[in-house]
Protein backbone atom coordinates (compact mmCIF):
# COMPACT_ATOMS: atom_id res chain seq x y z
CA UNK A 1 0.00 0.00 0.00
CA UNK A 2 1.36 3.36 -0.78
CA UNK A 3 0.80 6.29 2.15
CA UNK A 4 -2.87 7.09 0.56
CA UNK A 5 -4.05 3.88 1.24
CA UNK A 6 -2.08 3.44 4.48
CA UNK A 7 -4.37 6.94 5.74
CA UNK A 8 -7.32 5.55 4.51
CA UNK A 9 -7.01 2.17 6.35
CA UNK A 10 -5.07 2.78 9.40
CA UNK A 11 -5.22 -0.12 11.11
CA UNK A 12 -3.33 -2.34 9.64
CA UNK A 13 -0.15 -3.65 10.00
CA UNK A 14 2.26 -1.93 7.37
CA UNK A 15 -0.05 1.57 8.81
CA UNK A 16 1.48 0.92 12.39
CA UNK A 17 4.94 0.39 11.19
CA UNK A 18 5.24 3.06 8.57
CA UNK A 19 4.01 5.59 11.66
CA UNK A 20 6.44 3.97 13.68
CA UNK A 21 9.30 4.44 11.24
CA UNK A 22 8.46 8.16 11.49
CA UNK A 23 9.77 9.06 15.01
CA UNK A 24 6.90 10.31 16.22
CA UNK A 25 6.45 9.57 19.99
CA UNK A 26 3.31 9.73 22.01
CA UNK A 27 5.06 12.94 23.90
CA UNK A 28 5.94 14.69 20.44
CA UNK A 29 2.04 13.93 19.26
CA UNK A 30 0.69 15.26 22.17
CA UNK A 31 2.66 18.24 22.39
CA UNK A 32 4.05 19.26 18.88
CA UNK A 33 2.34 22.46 17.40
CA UNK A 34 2.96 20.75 14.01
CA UNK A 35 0.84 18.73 15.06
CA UNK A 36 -2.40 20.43 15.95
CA UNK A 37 -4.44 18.99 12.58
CA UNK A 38 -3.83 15.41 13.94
CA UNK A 39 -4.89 15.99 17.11
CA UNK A 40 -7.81 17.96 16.16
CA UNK A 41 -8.74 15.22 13.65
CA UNK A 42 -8.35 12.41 15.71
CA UNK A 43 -10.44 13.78 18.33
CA UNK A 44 -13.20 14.26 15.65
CA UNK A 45 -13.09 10.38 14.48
CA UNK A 46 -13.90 9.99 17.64
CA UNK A 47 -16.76 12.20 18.21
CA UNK A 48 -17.83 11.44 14.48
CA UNK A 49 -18.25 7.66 15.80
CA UNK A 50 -20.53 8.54 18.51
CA UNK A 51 -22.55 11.17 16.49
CA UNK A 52 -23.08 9.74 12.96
CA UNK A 53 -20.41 7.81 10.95
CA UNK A 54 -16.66 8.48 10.61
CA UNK A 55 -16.32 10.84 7.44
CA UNK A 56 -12.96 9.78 5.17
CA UNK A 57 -11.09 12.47 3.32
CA UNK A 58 -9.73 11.50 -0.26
CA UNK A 59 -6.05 13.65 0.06
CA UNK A 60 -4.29 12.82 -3.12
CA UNK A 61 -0.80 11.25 -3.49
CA UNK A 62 0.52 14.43 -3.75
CA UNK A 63 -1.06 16.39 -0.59
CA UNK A 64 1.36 14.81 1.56
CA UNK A 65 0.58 17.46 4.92
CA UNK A 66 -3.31 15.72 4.51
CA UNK A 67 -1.85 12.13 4.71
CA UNK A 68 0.07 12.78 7.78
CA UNK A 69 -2.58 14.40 9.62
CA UNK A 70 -4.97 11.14 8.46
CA UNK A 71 -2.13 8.82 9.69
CA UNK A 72 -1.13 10.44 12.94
CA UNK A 73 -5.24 10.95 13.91
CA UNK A 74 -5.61 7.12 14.31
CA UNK A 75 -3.25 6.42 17.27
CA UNK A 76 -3.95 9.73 19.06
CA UNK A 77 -8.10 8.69 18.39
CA UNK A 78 -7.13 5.34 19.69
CA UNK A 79 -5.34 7.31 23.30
CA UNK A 80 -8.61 9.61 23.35
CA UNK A 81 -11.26 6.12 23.56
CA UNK A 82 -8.13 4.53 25.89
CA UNK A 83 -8.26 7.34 28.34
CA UNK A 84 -12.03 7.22 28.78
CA UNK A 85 -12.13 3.16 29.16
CA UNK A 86 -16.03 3.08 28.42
CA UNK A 87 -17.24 -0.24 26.98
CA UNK A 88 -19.67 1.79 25.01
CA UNK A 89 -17.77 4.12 23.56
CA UNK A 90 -15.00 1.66 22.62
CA UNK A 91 -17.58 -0.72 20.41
CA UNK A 92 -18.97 2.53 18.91
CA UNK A 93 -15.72 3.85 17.67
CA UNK A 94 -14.49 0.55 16.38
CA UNK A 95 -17.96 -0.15 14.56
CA UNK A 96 -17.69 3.26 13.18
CA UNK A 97 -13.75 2.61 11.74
CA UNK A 98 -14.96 -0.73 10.22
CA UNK A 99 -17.94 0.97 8.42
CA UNK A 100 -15.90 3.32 7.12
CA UNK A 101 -13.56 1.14 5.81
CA UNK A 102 -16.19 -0.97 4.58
CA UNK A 103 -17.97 2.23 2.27
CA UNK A 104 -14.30 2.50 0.56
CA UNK A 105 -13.71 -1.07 0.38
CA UNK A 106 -16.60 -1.90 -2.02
CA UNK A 107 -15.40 0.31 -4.66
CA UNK A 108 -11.86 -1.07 -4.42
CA UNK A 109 -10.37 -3.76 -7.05
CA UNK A 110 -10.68 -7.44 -5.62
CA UNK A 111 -6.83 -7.46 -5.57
CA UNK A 112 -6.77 -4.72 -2.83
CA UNK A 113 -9.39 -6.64 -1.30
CA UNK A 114 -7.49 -9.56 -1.22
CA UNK A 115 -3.99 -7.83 -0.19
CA UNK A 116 -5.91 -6.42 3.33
CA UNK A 117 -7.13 -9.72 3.88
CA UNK A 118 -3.93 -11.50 3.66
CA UNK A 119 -3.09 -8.99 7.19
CA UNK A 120 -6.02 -10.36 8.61
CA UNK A 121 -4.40 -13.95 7.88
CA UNK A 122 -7.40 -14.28 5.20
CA UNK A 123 -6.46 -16.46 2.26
CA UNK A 124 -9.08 -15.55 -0.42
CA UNK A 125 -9.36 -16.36 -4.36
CA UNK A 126 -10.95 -14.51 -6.67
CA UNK A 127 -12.89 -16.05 -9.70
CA UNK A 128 -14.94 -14.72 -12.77
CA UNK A 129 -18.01 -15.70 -12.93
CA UNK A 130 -18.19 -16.69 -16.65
CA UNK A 131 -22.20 -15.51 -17.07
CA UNK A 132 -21.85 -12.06 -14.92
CA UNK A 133 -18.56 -11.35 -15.19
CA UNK A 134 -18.79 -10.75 -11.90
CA UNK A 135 -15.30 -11.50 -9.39
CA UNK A 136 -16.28 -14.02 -7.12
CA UNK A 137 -14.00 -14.63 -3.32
CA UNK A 138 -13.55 -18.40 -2.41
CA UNK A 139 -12.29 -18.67 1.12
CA UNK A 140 -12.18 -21.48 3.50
CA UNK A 141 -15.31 -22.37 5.66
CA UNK A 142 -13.03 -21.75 8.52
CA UNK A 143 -12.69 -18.10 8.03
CA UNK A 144 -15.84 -17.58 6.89
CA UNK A 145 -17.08 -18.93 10.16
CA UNK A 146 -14.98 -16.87 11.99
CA UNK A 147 -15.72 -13.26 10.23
CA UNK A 148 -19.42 -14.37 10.44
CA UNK A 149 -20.95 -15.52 12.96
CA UNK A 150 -21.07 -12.16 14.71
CA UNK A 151 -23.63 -11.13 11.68
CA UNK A 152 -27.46 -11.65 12.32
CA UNK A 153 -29.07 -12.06 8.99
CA UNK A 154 -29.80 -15.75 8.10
CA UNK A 155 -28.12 -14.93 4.96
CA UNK A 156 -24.57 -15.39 6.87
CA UNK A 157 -25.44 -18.75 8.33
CA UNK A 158 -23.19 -21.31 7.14
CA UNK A 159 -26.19 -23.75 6.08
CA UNK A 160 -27.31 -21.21 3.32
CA UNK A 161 -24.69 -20.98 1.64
CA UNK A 162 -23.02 -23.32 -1.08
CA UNK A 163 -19.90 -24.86 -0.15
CA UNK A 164 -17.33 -26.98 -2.50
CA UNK A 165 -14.35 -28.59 -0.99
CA UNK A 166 -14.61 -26.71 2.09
CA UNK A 167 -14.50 -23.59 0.83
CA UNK A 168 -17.71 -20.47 0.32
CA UNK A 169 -17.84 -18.77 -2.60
CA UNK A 170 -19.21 -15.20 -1.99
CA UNK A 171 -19.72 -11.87 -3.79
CA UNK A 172 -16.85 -8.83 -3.27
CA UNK A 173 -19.85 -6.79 -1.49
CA UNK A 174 -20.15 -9.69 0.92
CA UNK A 175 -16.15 -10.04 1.43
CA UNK A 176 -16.09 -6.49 1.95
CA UNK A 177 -18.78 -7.18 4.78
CA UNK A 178 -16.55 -9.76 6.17
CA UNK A 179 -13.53 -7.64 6.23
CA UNK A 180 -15.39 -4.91 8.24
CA UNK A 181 -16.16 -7.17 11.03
CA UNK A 182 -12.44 -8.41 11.07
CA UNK A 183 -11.34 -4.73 11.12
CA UNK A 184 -14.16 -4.03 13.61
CA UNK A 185 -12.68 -6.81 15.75
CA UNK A 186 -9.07 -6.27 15.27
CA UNK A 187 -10.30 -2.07 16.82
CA UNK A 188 -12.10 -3.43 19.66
CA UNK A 189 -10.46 -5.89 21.23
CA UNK A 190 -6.52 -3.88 20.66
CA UNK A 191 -8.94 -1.17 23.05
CA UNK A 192 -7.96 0.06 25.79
CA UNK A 193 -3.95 0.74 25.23
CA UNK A 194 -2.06 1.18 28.40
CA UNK A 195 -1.80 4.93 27.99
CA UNK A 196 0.06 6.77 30.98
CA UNK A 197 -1.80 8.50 33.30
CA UNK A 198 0.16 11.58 32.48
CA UNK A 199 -0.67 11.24 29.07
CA UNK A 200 -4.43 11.18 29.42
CA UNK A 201 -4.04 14.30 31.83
CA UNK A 202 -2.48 15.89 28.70
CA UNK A 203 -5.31 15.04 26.66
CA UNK A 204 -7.68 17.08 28.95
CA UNK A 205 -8.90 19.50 26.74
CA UNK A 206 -9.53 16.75 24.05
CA UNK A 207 -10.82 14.40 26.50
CA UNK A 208 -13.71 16.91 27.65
CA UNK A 209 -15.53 17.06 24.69
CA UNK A 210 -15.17 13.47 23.85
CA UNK A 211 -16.94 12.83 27.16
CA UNK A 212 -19.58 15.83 27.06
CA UNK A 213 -20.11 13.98 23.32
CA UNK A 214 -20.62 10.25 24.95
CA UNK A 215 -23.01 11.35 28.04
CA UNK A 216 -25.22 13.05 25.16
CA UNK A 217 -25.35 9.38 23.55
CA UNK A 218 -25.78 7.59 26.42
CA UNK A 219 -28.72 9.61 27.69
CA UNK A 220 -30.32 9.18 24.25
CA UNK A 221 -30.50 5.71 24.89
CA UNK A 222 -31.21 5.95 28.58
CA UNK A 223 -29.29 5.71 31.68
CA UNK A 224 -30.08 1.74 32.25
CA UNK A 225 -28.69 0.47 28.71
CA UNK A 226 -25.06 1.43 30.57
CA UNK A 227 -25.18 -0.03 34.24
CA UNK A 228 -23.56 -2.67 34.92
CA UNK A 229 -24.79 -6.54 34.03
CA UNK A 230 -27.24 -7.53 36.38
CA UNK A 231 -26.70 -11.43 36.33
CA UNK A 232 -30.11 -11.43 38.34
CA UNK A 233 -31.78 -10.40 35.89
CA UNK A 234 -30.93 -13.32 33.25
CA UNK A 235 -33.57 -15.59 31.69
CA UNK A 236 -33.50 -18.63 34.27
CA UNK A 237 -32.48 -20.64 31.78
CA UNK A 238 -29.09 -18.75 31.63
CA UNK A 239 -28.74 -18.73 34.93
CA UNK A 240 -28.81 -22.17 35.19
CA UNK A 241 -26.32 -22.64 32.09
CA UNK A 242 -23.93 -20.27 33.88
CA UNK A 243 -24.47 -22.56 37.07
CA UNK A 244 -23.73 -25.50 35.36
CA UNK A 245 -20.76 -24.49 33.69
CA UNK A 246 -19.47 -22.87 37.15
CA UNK A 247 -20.46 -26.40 38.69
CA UNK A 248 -18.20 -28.34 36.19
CA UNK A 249 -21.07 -29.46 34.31
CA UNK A 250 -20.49 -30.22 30.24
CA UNK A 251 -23.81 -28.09 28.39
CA UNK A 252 -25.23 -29.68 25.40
CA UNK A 253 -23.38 -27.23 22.13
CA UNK A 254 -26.91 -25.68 21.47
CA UNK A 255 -27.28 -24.29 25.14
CA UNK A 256 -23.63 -22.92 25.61
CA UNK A 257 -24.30 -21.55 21.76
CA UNK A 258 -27.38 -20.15 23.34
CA UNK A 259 -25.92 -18.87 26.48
CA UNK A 260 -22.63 -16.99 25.10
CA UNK A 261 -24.88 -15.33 22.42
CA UNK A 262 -27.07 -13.68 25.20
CA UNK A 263 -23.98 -12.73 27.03
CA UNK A 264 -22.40 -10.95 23.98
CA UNK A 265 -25.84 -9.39 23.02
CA UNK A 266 -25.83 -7.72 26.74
CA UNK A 267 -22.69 -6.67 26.08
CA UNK A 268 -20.02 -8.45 27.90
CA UNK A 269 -17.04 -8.53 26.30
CA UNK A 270 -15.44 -12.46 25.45
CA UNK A 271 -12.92 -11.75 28.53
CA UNK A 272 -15.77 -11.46 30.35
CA UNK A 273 -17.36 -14.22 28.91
CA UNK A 274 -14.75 -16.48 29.54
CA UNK A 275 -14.00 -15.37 32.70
């Protein structure tokens, strides 16, 4: 990927090392004048995430100043949802990155598809589809498993779809689709960073309206939504699952199935889960 691209999809892995090979430290990001754009920029992904949808500039190879500020606005986005630690906040700001991603990925060519998938360890094929013309992904029904069984239509279940040799043959639209919940995935669960308490004190300013931003939300929804889980308050049949499994006892595939869907659907997190 040249820079462009590297802006435009931060999070992978040759983004993080090219920003690395740059020198810039977490003091010199935070403190630089140079700097302001980033800062300013990555403090509005994050706002952007809890208000609407993440908005993605199109700076051209030349505009060099415009890629840097893109670049830098990732990691200092990713301190600003550290330093506040809110499960909310953090699944709204990854969701937010992966839809983004996901608008620019569908108008991409299937090889760029296939190149970001690769740093997801995705190993996809493309094929014509000799009537449509149409490029067609085959990947293994491993990954597909994996990148979709977080997604709720019945379209995504395993059992509707056609499968040759152990592999699913699927549209670029619905790769793209998969690729946003790896990237969504890949945000969320790198979230929180162990950012220095001196460092979040720096972000102050930033921090404010980040959090003036996220009590706005989470009144919108209402005050309960955000409390912590109330295990008392589980379907008994849950509570007897988790009771079991606490007890030693082996749960049939459909109940634990059953039970660690309702968990994540609260909003647990898999530590949590598993834990």
């Amino acid at each position: 990927m040249d820079s462009r691209d590297l802006a435009l999809y931060p999070f992978v892995s040759e983004a993080s090392e090219y920003v690395g090979g740059l020198g810039f430290s977490p003091e010199k990001l935070l403190s630089s004048r140079a700097l302001d754009s980033a800062r300013m920029r990555g403090k509005e992904r994050v706002i952007q995430s809890l208000t609407g949808e993440i908005e993605k500039p199109s700076p051209s190879g030349s505009e060099e100043g415009k890629i840097l500020t893109e670049l830098l606005s990732y990691p200092f986005a990713r301190i600003l949802v550290s330093c506040i630690d809110d499960q909310f906040l953090t699944r709204k700001y990854a969701l937010a990155e992966a839809k983004a991603a996901y608008k620019l990925l569908k108008t991409q060519q299937p090889e760029f598809l296939q190149e970001l998938g690769l740093d997801f360890q995705i190993n996809a094929e493309t094929y014509e589809n000799m009537e449509t013309h149409d490029i067609l992904f085959d990947l293994h029904f491993t990954d597909y498993i994996k990148l979709a069984t977080t997604l709720k239509d019945l379209n995504w279940k395993l059992v509707n779809r056609k499968m040759k040799a152990g592999h699913v043959r699927i549209s670029k639209e619905e790769f793209a689709r998969l690729l946003q919940e790896a990237i969504r995935s890949r945000i969320q669960n790198a979230l929180p960073l162990a950012v220095p308490e001196e460092i979040c004190e720096a972000c102050t300013p930033h921090l404010k309206e980040v959090h003036e931003t996220l009590e706005e939300k989470k009144s919108d929804f209402g005050v309960g939504e955000f409390q912590k889980v109330e295990s008392e308050l589980f379907p008994p049949c849950i509570v007897q699952a988790i009771a079991n499994v606490r007890a030693g006892v082996n749960l049939a595939h459909s109940m634990r199935f059953a039970m660690t869907s309702f968990l994540l659907n609260i909003g647990m997190t898999v530590d949590e889960v598993v834990a």
